[in-house]
PDB file of N, CA and C in Angstrom:
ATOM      1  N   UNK A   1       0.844  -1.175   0.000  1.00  0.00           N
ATOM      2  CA  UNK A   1       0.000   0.000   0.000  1.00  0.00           C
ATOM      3  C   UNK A   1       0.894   1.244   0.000  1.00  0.00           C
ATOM      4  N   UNK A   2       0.493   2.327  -0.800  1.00  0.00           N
ATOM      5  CA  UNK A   2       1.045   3.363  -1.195  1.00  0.00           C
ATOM      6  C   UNK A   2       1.273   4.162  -0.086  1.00  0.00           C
ATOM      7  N   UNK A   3       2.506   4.792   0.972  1.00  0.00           N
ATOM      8  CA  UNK A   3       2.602   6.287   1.884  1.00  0.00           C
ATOM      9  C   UNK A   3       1.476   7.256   0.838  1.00  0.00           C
ATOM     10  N   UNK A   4       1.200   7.621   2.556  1.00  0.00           N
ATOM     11  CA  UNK A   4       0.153   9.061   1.966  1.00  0.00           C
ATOM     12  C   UNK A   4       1.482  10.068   2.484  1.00  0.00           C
ATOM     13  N   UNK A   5       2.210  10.318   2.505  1.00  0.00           N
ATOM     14  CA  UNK A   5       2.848  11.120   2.799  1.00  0.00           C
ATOM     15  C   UNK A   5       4.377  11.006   2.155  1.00  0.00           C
ATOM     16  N   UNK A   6       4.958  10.154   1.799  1.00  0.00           N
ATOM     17  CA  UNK A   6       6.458   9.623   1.531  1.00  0.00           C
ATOM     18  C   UNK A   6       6.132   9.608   0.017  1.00  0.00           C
ATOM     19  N   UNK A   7       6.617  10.788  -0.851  1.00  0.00           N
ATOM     20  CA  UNK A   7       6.803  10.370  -2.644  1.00  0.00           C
ATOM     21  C   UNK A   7       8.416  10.288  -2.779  1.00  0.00           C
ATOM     22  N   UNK A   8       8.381   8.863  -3.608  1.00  0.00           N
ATOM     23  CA  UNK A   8       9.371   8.457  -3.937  1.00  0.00           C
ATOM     24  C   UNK A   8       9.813   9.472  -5.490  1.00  0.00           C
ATOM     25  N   UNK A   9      11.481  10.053  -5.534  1.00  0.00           N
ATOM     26  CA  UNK A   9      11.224  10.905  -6.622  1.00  0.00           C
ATOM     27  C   UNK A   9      12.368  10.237  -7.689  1.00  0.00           C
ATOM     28  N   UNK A  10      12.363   9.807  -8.930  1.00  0.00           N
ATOM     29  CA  UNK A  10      13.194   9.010  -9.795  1.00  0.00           C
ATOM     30  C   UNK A  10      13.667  10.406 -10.813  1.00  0.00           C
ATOM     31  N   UNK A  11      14.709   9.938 -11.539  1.00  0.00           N
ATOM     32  CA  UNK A  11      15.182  11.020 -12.856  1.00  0.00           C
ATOM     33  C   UNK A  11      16.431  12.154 -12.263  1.00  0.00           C
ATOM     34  N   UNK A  12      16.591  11.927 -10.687  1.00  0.00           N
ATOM     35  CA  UNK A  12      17.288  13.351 -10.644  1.00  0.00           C
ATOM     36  C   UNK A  12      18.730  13.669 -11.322  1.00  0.00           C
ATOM     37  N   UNK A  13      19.315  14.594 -11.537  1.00  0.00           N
ATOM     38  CA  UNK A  13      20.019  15.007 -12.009  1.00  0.00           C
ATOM     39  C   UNK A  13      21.278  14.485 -11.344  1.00  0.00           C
ATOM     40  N   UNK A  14      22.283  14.046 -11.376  1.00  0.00           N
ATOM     41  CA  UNK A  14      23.345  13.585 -10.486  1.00  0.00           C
ATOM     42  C   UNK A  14      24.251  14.204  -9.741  1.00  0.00           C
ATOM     43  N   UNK A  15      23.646  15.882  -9.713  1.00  0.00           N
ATOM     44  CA  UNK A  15      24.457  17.080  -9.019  1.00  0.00           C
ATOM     45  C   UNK A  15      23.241  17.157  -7.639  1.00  0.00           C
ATOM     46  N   UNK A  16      22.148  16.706  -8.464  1.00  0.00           N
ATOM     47  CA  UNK A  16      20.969  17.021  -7.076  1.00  0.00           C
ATOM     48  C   UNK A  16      21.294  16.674  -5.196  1.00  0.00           C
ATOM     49  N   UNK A  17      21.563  17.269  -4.904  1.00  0.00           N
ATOM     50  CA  UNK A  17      21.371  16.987  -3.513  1.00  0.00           C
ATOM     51  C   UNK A  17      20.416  17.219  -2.676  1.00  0.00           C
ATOM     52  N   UNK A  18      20.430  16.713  -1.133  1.00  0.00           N
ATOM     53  CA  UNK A  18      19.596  16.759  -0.723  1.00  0.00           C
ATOM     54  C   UNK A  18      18.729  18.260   0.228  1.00  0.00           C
ATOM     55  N   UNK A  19      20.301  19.381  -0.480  1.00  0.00           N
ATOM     56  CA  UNK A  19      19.366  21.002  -0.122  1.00  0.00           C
ATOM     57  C   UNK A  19      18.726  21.288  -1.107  1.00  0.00           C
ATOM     58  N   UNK A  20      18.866  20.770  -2.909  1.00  0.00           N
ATOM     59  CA  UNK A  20      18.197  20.948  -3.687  1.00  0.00           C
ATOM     60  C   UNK A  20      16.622  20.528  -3.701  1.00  0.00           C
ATOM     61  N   UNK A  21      16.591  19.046  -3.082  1.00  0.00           N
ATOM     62  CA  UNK A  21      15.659  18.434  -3.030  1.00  0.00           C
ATOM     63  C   UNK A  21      14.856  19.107  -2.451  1.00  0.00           C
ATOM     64  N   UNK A  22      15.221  19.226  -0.503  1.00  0.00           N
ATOM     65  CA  UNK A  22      14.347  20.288   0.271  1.00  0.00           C
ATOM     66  C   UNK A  22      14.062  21.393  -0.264  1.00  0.00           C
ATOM     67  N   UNK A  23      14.926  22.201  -1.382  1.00  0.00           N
ATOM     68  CA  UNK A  23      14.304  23.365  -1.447  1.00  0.00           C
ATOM     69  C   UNK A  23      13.296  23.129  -2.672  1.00  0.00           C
ATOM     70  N   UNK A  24      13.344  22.229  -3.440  1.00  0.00           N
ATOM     71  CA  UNK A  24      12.537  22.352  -4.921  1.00  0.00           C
ATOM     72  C   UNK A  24      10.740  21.538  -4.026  1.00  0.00           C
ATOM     73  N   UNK A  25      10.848  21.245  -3.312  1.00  0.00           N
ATOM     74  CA  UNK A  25       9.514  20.519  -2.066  1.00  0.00           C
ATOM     75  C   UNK A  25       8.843  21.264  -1.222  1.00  0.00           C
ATOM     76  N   UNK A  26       9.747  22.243  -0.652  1.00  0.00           N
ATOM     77  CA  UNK A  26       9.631  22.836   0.838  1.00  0.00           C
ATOM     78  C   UNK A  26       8.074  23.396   0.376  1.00  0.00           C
ATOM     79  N   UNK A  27       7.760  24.252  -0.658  1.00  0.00           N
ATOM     80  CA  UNK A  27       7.025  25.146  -0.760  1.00  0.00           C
ATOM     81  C   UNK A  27       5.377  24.412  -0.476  1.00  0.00           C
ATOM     82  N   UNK A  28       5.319  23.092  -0.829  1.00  0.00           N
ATOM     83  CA  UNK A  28       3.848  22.189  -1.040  1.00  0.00           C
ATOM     84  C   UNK A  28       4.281  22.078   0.800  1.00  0.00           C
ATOM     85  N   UNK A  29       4.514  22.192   1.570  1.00  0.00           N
ATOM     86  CA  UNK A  29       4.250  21.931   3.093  1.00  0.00           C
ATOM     87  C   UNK A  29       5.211  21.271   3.982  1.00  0.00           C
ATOM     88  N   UNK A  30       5.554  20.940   5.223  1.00  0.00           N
ATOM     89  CA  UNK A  30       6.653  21.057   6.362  1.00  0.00           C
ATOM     90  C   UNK A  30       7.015  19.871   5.611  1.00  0.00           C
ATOM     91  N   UNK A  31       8.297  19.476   5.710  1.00  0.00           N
ATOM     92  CA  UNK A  31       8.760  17.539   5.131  1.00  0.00           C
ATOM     93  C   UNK A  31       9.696  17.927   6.380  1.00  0.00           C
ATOM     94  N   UNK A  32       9.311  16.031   6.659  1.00  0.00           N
ATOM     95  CA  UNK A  32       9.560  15.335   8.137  1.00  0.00           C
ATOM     96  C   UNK A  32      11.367  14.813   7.307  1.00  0.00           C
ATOM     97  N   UNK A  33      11.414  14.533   6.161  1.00  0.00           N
ATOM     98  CA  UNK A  33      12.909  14.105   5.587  1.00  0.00           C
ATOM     99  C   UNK A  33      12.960  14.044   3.978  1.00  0.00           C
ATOM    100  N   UNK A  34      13.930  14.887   3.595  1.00  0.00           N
ATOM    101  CA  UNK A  34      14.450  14.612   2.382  1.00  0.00           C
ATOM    102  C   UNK A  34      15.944  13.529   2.196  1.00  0.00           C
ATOM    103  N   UNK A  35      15.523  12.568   1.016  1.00  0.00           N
ATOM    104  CA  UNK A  35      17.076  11.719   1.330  1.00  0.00           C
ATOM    105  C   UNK A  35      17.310  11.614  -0.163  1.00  0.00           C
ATOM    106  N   UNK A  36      18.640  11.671  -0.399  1.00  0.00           N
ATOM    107  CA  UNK A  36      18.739  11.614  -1.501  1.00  0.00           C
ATOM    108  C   UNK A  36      19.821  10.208  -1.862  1.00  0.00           C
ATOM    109  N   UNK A  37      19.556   9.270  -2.277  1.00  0.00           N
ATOM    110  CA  UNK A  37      20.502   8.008  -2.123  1.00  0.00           C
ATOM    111  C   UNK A  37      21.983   8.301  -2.869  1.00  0.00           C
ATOM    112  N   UNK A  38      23.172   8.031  -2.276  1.00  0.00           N
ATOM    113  CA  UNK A  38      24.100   7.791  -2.504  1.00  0.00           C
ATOM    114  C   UNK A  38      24.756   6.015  -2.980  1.00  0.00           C
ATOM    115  N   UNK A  39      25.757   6.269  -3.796  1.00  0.00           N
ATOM    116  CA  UNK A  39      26.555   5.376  -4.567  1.00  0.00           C
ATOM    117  C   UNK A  39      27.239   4.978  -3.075  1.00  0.00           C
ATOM    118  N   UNK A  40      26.872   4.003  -2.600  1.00  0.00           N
ATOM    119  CA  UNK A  40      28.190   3.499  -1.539  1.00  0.00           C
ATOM    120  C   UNK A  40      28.943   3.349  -1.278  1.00  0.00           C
ATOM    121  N   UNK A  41      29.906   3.170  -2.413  1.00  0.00           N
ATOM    122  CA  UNK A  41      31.133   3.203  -3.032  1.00  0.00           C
ATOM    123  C   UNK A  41      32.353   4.452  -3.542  1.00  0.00           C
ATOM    124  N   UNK A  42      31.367   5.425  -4.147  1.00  0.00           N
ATOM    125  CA  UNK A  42      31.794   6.465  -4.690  1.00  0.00           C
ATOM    126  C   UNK A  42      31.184   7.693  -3.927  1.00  0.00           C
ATOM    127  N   UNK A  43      29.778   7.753  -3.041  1.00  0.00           N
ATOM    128  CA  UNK A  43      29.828   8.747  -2.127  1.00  0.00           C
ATOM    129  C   UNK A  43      28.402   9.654  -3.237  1.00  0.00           C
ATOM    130  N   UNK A  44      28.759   9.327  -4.516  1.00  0.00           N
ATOM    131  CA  UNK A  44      28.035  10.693  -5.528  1.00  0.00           C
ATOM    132  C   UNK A  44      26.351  10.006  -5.366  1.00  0.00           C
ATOM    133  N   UNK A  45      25.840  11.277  -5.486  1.00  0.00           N
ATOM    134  CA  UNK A  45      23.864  10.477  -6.013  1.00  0.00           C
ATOM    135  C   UNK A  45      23.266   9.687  -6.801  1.00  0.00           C
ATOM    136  N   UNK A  46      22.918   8.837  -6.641  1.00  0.00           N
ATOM    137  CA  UNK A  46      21.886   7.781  -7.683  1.00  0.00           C
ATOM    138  C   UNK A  46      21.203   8.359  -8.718  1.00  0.00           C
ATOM    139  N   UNK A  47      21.100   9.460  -8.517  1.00  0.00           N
ATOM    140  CA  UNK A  47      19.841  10.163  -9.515  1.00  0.00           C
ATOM    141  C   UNK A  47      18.290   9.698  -8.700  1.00  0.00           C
ATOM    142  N   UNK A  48      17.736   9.314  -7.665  1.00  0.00           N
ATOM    143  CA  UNK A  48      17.028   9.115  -7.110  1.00  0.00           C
ATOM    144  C   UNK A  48      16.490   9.405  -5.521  1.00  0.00           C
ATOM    145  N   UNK A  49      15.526   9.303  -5.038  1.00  0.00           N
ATOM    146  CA  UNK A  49      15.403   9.840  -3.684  1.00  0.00           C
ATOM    147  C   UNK A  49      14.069   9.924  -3.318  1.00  0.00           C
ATOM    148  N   UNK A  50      14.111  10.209  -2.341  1.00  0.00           N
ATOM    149  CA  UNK A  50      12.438  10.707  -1.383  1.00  0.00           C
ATOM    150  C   UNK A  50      12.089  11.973  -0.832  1.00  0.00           C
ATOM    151  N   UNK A  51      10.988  12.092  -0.647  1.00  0.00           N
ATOM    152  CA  UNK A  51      10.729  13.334   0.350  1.00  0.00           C
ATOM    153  C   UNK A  51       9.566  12.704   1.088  1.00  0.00           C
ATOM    154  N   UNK A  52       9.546  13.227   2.389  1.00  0.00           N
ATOM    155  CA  UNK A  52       8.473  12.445   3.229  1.00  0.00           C
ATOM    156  C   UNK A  52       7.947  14.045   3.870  1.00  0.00           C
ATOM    157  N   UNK A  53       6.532  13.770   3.626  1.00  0.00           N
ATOM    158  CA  UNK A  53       5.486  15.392   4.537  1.00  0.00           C
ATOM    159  C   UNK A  53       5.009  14.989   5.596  1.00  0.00           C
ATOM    160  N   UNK A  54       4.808  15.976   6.496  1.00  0.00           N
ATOM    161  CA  UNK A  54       3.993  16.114   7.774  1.00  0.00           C
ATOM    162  C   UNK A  54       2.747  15.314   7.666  1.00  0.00           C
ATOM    163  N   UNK A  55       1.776  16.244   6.712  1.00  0.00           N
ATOM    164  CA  UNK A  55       0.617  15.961   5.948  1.00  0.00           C
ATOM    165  C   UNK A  55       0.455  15.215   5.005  1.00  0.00           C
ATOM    166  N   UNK A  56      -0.868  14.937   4.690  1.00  0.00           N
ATOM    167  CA  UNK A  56      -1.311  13.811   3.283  1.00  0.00           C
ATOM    168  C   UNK A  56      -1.210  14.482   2.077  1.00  0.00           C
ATOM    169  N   UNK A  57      -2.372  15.771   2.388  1.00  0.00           N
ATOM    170  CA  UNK A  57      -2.246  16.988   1.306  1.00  0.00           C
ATOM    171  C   UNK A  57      -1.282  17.382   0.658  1.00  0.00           C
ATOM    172  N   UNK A  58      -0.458  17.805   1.537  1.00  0.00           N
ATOM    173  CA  UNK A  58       0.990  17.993   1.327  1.00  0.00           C
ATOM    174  C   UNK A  58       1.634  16.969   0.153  1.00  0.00           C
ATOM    175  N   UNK A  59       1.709  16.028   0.500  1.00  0.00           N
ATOM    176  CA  UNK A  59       2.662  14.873  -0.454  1.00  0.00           C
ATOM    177  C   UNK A  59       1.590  15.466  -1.909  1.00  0.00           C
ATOM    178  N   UNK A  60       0.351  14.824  -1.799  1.00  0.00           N
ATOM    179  CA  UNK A  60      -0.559  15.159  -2.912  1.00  0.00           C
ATOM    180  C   UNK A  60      -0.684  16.023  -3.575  1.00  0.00           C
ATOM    181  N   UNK A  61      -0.568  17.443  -2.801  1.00  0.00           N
ATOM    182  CA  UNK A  61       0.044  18.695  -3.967  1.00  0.00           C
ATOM    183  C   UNK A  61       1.859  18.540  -4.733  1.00  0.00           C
ATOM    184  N   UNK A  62       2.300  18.118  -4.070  1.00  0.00           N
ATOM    185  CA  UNK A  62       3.436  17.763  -4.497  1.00  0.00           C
ATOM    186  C   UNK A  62       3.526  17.311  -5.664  1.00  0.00           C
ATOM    187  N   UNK A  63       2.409  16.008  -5.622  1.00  0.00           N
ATOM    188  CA  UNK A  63       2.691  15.339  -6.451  1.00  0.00           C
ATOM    189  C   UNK A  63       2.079  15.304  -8.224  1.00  0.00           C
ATOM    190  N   UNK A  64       0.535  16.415  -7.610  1.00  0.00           N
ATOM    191  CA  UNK A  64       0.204  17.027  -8.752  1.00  0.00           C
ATOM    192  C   UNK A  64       0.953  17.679  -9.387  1.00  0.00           C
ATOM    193  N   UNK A  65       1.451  19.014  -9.173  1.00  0.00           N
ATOM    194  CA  UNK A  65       2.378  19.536  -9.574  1.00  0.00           C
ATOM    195  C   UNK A  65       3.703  19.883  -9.760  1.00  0.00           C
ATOM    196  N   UNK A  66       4.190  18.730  -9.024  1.00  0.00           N
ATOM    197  CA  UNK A  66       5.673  18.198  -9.756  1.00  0.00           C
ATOM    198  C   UNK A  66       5.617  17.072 -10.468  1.00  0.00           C
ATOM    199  N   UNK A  67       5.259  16.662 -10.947  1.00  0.00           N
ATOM    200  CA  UNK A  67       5.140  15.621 -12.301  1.00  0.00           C
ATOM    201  C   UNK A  67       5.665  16.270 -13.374  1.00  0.00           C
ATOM    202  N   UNK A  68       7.133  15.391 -13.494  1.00  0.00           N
ATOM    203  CA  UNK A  68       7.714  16.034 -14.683  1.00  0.00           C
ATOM    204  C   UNK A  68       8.336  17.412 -14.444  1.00  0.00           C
ATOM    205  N   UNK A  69       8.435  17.492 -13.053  1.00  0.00           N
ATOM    206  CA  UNK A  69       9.183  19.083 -13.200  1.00  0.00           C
ATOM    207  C   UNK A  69      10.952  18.911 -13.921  1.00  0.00           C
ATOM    208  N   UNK A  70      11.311  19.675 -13.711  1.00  0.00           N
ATOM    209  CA  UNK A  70      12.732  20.055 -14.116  1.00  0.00           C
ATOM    210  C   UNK A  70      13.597  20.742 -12.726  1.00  0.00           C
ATOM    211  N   UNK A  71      14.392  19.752 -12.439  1.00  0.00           N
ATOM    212  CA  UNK A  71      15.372  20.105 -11.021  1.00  0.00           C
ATOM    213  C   UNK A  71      16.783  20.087 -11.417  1.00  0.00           C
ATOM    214  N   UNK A  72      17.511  21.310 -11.382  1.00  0.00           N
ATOM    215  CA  UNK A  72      18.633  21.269 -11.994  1.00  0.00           C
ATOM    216  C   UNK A  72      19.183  20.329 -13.237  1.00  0.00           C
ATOM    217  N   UNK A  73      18.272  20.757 -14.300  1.00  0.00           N
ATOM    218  CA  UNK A  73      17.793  20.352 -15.203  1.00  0.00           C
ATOM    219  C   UNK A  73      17.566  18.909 -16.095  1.00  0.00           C
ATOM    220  N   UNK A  74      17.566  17.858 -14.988  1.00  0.00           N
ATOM    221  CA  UNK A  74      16.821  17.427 -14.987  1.00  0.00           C
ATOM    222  C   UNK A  74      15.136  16.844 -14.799  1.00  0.00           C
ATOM    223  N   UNK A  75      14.320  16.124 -15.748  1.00  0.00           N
ATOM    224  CA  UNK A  75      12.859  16.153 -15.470  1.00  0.00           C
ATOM    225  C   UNK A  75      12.958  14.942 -14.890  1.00  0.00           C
ATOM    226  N   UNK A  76      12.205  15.175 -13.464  1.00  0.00           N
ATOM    227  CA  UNK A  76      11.834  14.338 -12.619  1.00  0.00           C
ATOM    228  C   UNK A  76      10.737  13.421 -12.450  1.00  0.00           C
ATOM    229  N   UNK A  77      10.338  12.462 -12.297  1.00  0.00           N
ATOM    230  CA  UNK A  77       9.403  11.172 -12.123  1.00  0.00           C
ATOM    231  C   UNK A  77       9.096  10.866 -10.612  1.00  0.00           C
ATOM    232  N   UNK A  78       7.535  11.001 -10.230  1.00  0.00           N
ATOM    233  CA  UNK A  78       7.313  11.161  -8.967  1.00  0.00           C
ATOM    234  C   UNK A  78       6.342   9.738  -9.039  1.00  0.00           C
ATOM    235  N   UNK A  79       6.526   9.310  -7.583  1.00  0.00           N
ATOM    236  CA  UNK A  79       5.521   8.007  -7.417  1.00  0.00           C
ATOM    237  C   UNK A  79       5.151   8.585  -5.891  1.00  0.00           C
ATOM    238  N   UNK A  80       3.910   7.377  -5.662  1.00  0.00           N
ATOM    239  CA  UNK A  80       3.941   7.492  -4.083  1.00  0.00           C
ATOM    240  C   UNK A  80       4.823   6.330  -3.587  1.00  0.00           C
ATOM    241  N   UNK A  81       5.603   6.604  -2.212  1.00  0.00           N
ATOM    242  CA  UNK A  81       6.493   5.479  -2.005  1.00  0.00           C
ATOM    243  C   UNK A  81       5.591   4.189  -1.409  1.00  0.00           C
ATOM    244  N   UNK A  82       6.433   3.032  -1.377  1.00  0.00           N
ATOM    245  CA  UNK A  82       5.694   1.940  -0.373  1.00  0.00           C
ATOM    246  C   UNK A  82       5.688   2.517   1.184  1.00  0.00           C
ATOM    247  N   UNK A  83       4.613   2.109   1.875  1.00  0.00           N
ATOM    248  CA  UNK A  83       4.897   2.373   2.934  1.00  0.00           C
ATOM    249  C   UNK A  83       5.038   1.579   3.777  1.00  0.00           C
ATOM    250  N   UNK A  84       5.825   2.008   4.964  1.00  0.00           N
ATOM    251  CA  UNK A  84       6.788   1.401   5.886  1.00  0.00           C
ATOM    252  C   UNK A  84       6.579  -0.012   5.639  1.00  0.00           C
ATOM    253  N   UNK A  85       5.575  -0.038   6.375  1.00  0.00           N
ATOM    254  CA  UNK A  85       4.940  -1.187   6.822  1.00  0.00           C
ATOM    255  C   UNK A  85       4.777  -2.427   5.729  1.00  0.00           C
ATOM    256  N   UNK A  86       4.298  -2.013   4.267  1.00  0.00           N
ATOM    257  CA  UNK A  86       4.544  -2.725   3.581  1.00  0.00           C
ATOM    258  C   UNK A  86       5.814  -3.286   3.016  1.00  0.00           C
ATOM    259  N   UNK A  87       6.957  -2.273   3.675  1.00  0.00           N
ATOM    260  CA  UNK A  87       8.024  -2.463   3.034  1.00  0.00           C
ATOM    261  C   UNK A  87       9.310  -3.560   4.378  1.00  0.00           C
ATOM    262  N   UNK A  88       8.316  -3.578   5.216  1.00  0.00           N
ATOM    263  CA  UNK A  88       9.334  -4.282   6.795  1.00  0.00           C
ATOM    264  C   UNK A  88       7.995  -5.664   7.408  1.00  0.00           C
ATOM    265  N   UNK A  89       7.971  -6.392   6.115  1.00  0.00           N
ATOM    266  CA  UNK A  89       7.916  -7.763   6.507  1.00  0.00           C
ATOM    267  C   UNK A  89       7.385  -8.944   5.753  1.00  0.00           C
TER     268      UNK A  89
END
């Protein structure tokens, strides 16, 4: 079952970090965490990541209107993430 709050975000740009992330989000409402996954090896970004909101709304405006945005110029691909629970067992 889909987080009402946690959108998983695919496409990012490989400079994106995770003040880019918070700041290209912040504006749709409070986020509890932005993460942006790292190469384990090499330290640099996946091109992938999350943002998790306070609110439901929140994620949901998000997600209307970032579909397909452009974040340091790359265009981004938004899902809702799994949540927790579906994802720990």
């Amino acid at each position: 079952m889909p987080s009402p709050t946690k959108l998983q975000i695919d496409g990012l740009s490989w400079e994106t970090d995770e003040v880019a992330l918070r700041h290209a989000f912040a504006a749709f409402g409070s986020l509890e965490s932005v993460v942006v996954l790292l190469d384990p090896h090499s330290g640099r970004p996946m091109g992938c990541g999350s943002v998790t909101f306070s609110h439901p709304p929140h994620a949901t405006a998000a997600l209307a209107e970032m579909a397909h945005a452009v974040i340091d110029g790359s265009t981004i691909r938004i899902t809702r993430a799994p949540s927790d629970s579906a994802t720990n067992g």
